[in-house]
N, C-alpha and C. Protein backbone atom coordinates (compact mmCIF):
# COMPACT_ATOMS: atom_id res chain seq x y z
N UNK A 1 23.06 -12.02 -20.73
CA UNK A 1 24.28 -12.79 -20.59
C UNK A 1 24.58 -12.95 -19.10
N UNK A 2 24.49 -14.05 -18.51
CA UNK A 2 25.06 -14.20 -17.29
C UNK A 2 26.42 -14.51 -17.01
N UNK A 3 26.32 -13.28 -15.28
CA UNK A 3 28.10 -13.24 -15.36
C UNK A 3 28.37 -14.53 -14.76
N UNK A 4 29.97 -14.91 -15.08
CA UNK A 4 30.60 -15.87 -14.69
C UNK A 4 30.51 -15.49 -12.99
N UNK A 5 30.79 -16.27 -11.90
CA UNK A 5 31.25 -15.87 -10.63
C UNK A 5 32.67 -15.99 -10.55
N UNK A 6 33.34 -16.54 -11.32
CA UNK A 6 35.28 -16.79 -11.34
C UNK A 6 35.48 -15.21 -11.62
N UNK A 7 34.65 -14.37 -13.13
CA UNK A 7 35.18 -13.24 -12.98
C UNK A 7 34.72 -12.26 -11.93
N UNK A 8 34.30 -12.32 -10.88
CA UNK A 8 33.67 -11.72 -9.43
C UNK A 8 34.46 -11.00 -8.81
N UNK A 9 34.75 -10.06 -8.19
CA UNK A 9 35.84 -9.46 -7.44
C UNK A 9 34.73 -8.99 -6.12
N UNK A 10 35.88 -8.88 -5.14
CA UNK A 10 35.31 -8.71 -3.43
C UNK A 10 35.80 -7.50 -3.52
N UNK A 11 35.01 -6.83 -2.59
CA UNK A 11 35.26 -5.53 -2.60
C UNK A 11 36.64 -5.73 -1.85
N UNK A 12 37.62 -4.86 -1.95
CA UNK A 12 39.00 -4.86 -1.30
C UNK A 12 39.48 -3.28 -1.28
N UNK A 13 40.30 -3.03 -1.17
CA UNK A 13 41.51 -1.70 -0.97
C UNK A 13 42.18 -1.85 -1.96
N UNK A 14 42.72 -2.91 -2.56
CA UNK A 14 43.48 -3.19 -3.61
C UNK A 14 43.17 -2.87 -5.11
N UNK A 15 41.64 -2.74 -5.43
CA UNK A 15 41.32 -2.29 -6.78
C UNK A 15 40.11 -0.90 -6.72
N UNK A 16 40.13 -0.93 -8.03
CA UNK A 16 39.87 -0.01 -8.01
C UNK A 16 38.22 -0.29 -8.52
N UNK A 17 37.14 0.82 -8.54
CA UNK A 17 36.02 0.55 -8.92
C UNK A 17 35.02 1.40 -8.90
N UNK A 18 34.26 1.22 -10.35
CA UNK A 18 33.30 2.82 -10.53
C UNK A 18 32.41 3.58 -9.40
N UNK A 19 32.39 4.42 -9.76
CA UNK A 19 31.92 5.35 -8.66
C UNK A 19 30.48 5.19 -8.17
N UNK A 20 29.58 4.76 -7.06
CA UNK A 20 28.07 4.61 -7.42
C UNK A 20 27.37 5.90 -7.56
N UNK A 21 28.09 6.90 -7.20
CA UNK A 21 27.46 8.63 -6.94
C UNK A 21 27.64 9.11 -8.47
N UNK A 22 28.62 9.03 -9.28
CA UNK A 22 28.51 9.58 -10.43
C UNK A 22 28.97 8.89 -11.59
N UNK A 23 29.12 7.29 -11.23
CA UNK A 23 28.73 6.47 -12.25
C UNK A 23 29.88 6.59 -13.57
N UNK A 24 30.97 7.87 -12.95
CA UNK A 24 31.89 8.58 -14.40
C UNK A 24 33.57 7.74 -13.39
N UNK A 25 33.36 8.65 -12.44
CA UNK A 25 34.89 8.08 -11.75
C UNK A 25 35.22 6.78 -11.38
N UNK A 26 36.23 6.52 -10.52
CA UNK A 26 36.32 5.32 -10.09
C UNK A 26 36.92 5.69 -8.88
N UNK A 27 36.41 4.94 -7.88
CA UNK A 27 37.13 4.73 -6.34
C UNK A 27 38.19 4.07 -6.07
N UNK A 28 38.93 4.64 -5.13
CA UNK A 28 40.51 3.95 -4.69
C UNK A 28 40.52 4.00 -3.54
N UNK A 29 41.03 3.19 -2.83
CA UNK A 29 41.54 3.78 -1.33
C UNK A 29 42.54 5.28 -1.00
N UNK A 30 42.13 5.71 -0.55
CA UNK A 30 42.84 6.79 0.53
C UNK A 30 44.16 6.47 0.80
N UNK A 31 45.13 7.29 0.88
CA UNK A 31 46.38 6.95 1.09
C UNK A 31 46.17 6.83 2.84
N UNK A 32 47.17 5.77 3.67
CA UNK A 32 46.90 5.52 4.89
C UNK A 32 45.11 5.67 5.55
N UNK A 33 44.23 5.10 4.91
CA UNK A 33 42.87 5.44 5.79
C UNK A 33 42.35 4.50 5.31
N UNK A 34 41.24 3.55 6.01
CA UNK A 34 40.48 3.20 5.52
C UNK A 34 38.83 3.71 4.64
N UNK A 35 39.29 4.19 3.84
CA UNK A 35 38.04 4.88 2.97
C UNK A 35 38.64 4.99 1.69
N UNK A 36 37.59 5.54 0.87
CA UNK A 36 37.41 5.53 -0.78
C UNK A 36 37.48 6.67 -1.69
N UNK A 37 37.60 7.04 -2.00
CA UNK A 37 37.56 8.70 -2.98
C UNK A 37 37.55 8.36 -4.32
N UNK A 38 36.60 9.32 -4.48
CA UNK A 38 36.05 9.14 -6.36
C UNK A 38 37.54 10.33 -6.96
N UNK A 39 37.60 10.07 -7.37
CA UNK A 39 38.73 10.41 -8.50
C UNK A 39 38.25 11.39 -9.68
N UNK A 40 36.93 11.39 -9.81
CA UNK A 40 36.04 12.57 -10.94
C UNK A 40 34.67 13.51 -9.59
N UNK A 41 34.04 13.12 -8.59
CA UNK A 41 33.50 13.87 -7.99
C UNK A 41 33.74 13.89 -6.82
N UNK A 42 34.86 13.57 -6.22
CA UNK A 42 35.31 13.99 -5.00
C UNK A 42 34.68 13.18 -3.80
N UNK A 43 33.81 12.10 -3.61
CA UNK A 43 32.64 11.79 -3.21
C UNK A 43 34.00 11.10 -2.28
N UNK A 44 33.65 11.20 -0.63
CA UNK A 44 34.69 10.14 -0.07
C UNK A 44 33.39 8.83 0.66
N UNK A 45 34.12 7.67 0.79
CA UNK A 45 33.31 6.44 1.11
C UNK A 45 33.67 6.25 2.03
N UNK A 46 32.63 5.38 3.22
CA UNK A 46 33.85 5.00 4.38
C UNK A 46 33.32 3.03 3.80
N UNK A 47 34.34 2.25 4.02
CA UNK A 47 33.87 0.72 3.59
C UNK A 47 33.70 0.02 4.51
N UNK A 48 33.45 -1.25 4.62
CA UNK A 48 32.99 -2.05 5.45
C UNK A 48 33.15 -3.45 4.48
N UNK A 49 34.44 -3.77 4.64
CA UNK A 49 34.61 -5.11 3.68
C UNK A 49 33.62 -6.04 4.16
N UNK A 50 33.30 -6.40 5.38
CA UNK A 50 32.49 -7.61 5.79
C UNK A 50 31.54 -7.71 5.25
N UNK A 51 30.98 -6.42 4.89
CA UNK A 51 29.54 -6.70 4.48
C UNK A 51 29.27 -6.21 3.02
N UNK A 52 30.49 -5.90 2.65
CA UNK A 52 30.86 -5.63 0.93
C UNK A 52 29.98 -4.58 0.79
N UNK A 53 30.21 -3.17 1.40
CA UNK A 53 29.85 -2.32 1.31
C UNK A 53 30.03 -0.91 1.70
N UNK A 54 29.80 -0.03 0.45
CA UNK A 54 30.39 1.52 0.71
C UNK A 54 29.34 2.39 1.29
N UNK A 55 29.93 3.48 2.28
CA UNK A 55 28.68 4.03 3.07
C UNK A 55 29.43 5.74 2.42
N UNK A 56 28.28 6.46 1.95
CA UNK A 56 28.47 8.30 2.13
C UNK A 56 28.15 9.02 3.11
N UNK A 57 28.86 9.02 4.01
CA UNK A 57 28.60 9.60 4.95
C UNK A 57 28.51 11.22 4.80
N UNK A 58 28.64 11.91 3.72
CA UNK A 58 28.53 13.47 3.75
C UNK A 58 26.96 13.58 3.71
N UNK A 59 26.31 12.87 3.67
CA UNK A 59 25.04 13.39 3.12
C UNK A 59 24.23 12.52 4.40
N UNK A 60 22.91 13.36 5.12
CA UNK A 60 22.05 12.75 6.19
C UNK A 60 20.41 12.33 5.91
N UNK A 61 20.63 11.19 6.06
CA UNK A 61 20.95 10.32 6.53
C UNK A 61 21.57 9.41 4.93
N UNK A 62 22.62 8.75 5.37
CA UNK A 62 23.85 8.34 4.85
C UNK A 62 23.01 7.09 3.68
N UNK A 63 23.92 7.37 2.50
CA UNK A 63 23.70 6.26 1.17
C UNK A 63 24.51 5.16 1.78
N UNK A 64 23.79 3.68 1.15
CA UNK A 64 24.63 2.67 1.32
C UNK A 64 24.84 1.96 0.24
N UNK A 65 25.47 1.48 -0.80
CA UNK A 65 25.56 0.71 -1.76
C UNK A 65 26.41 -0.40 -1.42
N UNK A 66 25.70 -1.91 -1.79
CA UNK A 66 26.25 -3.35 -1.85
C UNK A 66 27.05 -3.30 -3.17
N UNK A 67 28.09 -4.10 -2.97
CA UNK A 67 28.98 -4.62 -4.17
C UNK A 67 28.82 -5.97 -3.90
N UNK A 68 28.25 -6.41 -5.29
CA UNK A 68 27.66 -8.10 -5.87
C UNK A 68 28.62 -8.68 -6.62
N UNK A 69 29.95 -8.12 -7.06
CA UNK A 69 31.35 -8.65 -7.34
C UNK A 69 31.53 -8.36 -8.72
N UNK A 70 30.21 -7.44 -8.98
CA UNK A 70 30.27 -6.96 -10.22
C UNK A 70 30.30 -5.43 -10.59
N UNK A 71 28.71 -4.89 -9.76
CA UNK A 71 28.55 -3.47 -9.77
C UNK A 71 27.93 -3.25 -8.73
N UNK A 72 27.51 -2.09 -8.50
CA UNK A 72 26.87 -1.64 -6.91
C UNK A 72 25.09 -1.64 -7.22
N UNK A 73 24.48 -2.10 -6.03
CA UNK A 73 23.41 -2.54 -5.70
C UNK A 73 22.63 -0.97 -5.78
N UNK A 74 21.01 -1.07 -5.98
CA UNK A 74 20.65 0.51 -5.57
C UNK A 74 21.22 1.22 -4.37
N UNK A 75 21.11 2.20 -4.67
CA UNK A 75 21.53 3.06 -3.07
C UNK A 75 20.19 2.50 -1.91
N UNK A 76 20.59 3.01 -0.16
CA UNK A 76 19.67 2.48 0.58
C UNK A 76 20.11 3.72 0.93
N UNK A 77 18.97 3.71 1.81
CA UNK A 77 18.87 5.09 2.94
C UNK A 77 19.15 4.29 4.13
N UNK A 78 20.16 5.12 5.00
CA UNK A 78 20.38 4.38 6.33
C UNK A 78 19.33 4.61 7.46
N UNK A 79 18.48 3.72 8.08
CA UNK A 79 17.34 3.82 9.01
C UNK A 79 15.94 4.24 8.19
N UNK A 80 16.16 4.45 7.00
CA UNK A 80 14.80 4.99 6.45
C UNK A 80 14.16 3.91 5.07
N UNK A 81 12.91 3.25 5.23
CA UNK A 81 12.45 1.98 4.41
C UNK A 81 11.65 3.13 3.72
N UNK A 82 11.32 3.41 2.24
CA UNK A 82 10.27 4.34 1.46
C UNK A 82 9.53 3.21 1.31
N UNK A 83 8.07 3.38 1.43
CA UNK A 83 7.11 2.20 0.83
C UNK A 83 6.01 2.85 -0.11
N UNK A 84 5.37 2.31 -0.31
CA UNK A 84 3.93 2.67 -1.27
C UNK A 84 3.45 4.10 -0.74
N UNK A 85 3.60 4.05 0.40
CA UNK A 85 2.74 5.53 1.15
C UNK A 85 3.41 6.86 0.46
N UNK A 86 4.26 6.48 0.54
CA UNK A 86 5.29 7.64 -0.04
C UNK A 86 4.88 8.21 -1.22
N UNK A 87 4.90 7.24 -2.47
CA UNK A 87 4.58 7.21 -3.72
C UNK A 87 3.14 7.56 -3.76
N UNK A 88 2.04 7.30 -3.04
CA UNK A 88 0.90 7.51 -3.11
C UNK A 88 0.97 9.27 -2.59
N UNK A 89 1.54 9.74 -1.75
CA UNK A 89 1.56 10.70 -1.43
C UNK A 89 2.01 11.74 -2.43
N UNK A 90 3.09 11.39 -3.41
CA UNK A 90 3.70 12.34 -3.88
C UNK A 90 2.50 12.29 -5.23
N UNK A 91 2.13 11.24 -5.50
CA UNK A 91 0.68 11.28 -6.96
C UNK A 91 -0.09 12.48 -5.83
N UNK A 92 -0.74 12.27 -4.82
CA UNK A 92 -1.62 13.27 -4.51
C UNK A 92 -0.95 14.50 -4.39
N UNK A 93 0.00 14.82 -4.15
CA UNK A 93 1.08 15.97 -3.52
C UNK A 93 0.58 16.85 -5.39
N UNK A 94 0.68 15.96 -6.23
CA UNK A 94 0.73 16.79 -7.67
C UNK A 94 -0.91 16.57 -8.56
N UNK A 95 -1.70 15.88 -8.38
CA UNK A 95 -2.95 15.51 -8.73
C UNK A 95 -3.61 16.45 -7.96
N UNK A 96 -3.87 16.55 -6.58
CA UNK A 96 -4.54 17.42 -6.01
C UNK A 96 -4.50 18.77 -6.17
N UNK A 97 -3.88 19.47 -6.03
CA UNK A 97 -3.86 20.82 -5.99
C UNK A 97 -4.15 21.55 -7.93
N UNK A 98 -3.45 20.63 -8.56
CA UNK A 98 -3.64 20.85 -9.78
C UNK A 98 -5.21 20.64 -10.22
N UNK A 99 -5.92 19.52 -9.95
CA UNK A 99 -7.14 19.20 -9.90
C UNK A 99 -8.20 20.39 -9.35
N UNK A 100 -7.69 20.68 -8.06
CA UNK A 100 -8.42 21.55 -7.54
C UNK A 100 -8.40 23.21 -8.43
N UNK A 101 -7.46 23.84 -8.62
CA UNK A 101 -7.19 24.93 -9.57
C UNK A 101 -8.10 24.71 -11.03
N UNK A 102 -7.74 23.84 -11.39
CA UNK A 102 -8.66 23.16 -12.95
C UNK A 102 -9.59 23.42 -12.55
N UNK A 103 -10.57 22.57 -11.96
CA UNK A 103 -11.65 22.70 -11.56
C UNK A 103 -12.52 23.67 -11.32
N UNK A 104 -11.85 24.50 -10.33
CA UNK A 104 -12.23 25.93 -10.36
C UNK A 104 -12.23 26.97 -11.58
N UNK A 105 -10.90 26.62 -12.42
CA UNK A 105 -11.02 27.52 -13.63
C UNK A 105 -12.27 27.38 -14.75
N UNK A 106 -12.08 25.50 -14.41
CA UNK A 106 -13.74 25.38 -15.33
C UNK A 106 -15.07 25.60 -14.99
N UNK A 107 -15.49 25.38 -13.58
CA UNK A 107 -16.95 26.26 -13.28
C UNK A 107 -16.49 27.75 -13.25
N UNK A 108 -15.73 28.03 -12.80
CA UNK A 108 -15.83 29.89 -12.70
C UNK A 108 -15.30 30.47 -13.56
N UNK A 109 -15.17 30.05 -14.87
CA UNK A 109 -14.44 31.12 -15.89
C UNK A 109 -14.29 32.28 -16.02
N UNK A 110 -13.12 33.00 -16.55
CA UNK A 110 -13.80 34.53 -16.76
C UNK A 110 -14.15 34.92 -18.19
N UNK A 111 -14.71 36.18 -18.25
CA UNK A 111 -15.31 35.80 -19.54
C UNK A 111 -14.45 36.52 -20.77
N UNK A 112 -14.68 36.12 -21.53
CA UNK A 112 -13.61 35.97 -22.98
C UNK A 112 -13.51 37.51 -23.16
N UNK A 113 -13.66 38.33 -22.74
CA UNK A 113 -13.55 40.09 -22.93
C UNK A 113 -12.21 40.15 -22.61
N UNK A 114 -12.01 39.95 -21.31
CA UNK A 114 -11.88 40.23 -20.02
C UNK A 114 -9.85 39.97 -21.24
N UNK A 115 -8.81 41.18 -21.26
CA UNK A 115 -7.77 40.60 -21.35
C UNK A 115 -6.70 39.78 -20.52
N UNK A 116 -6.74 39.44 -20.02
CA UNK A 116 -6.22 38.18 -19.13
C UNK A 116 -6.95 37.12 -18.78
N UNK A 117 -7.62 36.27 -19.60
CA UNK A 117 -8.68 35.63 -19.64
C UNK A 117 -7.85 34.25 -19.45
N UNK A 118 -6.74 34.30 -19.83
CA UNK A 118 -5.80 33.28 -19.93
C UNK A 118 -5.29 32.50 -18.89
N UNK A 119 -5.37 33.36 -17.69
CA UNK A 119 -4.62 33.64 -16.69
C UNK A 119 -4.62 32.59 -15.65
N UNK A 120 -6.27 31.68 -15.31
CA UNK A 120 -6.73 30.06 -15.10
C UNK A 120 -5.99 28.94 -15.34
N UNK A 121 -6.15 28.76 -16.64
CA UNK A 121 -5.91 28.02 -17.71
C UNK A 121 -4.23 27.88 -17.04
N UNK A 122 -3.48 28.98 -17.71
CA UNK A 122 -2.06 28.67 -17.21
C UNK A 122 -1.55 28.34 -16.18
N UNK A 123 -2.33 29.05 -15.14
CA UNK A 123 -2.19 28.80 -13.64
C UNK A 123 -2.44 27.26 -13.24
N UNK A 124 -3.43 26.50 -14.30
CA UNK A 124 -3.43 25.16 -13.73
C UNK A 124 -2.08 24.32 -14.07
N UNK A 125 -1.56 24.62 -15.26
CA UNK A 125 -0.66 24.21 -15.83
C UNK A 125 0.57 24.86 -14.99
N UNK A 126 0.92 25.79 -14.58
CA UNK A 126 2.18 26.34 -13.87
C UNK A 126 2.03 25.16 -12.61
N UNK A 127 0.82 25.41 -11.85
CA UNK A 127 0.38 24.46 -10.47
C UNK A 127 1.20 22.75 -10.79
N UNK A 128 0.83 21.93 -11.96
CA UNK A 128 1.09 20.84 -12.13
C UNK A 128 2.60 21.00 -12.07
N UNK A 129 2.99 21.83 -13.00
CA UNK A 129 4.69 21.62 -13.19
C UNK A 129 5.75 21.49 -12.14
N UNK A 130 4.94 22.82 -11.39
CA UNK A 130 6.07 23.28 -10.13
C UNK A 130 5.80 21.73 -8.91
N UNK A 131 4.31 21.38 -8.46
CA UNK A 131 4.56 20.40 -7.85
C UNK A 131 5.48 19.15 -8.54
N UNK A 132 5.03 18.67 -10.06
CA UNK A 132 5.98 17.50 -10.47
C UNK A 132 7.55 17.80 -10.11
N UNK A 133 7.72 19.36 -10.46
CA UNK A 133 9.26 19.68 -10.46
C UNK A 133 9.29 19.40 -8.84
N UNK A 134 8.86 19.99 -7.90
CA UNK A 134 9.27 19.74 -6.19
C UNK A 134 9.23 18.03 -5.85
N UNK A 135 8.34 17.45 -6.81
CA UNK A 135 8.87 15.78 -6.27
C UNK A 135 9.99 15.11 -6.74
N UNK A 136 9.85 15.47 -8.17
CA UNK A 136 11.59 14.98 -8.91
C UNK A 136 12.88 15.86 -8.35
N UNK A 137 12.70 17.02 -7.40
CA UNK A 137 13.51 17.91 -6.87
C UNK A 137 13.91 16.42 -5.85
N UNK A 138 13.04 16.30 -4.94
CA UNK A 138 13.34 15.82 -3.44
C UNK A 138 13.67 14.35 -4.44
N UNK A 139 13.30 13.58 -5.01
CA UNK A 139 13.54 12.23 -5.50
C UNK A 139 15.47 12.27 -6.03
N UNK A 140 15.54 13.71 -6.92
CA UNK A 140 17.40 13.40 -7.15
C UNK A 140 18.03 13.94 -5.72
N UNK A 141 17.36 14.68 -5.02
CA UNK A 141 18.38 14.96 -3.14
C UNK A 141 18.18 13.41 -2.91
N UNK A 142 16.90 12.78 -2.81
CA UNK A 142 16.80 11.86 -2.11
C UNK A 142 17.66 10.42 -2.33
N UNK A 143 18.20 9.92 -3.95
CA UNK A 143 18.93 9.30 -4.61
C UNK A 143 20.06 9.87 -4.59
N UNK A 144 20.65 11.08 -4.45
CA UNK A 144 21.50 11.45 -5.08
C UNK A 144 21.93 11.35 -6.35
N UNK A 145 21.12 11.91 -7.06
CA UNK A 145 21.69 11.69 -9.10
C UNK A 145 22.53 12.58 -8.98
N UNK A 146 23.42 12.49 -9.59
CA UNK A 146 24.48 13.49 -9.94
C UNK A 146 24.73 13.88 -11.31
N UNK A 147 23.46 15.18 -11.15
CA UNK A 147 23.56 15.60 -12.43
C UNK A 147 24.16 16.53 -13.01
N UNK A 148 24.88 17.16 -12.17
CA UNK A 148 26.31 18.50 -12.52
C UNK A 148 27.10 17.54 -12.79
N UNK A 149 27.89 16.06 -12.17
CA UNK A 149 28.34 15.63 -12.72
C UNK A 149 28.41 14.63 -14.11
N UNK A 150 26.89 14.82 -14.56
CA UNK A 150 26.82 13.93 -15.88
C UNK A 150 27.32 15.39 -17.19
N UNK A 151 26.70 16.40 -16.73
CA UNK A 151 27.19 17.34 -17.56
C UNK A 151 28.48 18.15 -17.37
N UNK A 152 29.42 17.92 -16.09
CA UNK A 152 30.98 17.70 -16.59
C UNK A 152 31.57 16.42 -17.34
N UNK A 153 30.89 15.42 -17.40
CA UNK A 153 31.19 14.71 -17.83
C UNK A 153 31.06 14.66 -19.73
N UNK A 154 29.53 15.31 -19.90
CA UNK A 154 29.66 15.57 -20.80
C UNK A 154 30.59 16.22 -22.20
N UNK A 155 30.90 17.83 -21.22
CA UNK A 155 31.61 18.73 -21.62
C UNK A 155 32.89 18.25 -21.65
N UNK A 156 33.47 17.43 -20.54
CA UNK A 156 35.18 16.70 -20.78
C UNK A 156 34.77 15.61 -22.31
N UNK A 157 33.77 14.85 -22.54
CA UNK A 157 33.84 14.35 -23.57
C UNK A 157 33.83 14.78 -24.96
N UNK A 158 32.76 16.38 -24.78
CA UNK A 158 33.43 17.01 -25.99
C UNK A 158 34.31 17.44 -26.30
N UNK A 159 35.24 17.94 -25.37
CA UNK A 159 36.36 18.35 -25.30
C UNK A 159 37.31 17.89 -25.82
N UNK A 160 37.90 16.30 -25.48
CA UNK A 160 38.44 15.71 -26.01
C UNK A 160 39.06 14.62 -24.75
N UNK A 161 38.62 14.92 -23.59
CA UNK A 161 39.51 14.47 -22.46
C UNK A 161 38.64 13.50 -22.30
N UNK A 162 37.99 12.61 -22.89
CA UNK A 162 37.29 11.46 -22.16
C UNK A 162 37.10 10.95 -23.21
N UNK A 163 37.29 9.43 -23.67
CA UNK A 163 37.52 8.46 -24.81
C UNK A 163 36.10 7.55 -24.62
């Protein structure tokens, strides 16, 4: 469904509008300041009407999200472009080392007596996890997901405080 542009809103001080950090609150202006505060994670914005856009400055180097008069654009990293290299790096960062451990467990086995015979085998599998877990670690710092706040969010909805 394409949006109308009549229903479009400019970013302003005057309204109000969902949060891009936790996607639950909504931003307002600051009493006397020019800046933004989430209302569910505390997140403060500094704005830049000209260029229809909110900057986080708590976090280094700083998120930027565009407002398109509808919702906010991906986050940007300020001074920092991620390209292919990156992504190629983080496949090897978790392929390699896991590869290499495997490998070794399969020419050098130990032999089936032996009680901890197991001990390879798992180790290749612990190796894969912990690197996948250290890239999806640095990927939600690096985005900022806010995932303590999806699960307050949760818990206020079971609760009863969120419709």
């Amino acid at each position: 469904m394409p949006k109308s542009p009549i229903l479009s809103t400019s970013l302003n001080f005057h309204e109000n509008y969902p949060c891009p950090v936790c996607r639950v609150g909504k931003i307002s202006q600051m009493l006397m300041m020019e800046a933004m505060c989430c209302d569910f994670c505390n997140e403060i914005f500094t704005v830049n009407l000209e260029l229809q856009q909110v900057k986080m400055p708590s976090r280094e180097p700083p998120l930027v999200w565009n407002w398109d008069g509808f919702r906010w654009t991906q986050p940007q990293l300020v001074g920092i472009e991620l390209g292919w290299g990156y992504g190629l790096s983080a496949i090897a960062f978790v392929i390699l080392p896991t590869t290499l451990i495997g490998v070794t467990a399969f020419y050098f086995p130990p032999h089936s007596h032996v009680p901890l015979s197991w001990i390879p085998f798992v180790w290749t599998v612990l190796t894969f996890l912990s690197h996948l877990g250290i890239i999806i670690w640095i990927f939600i710092e690096v985005y900022q997901i806010p995932i303590l706040a999806y699960f307050r969010a949760i818990t206020r909805w079971q609760n009863g405080l969120i419709r």
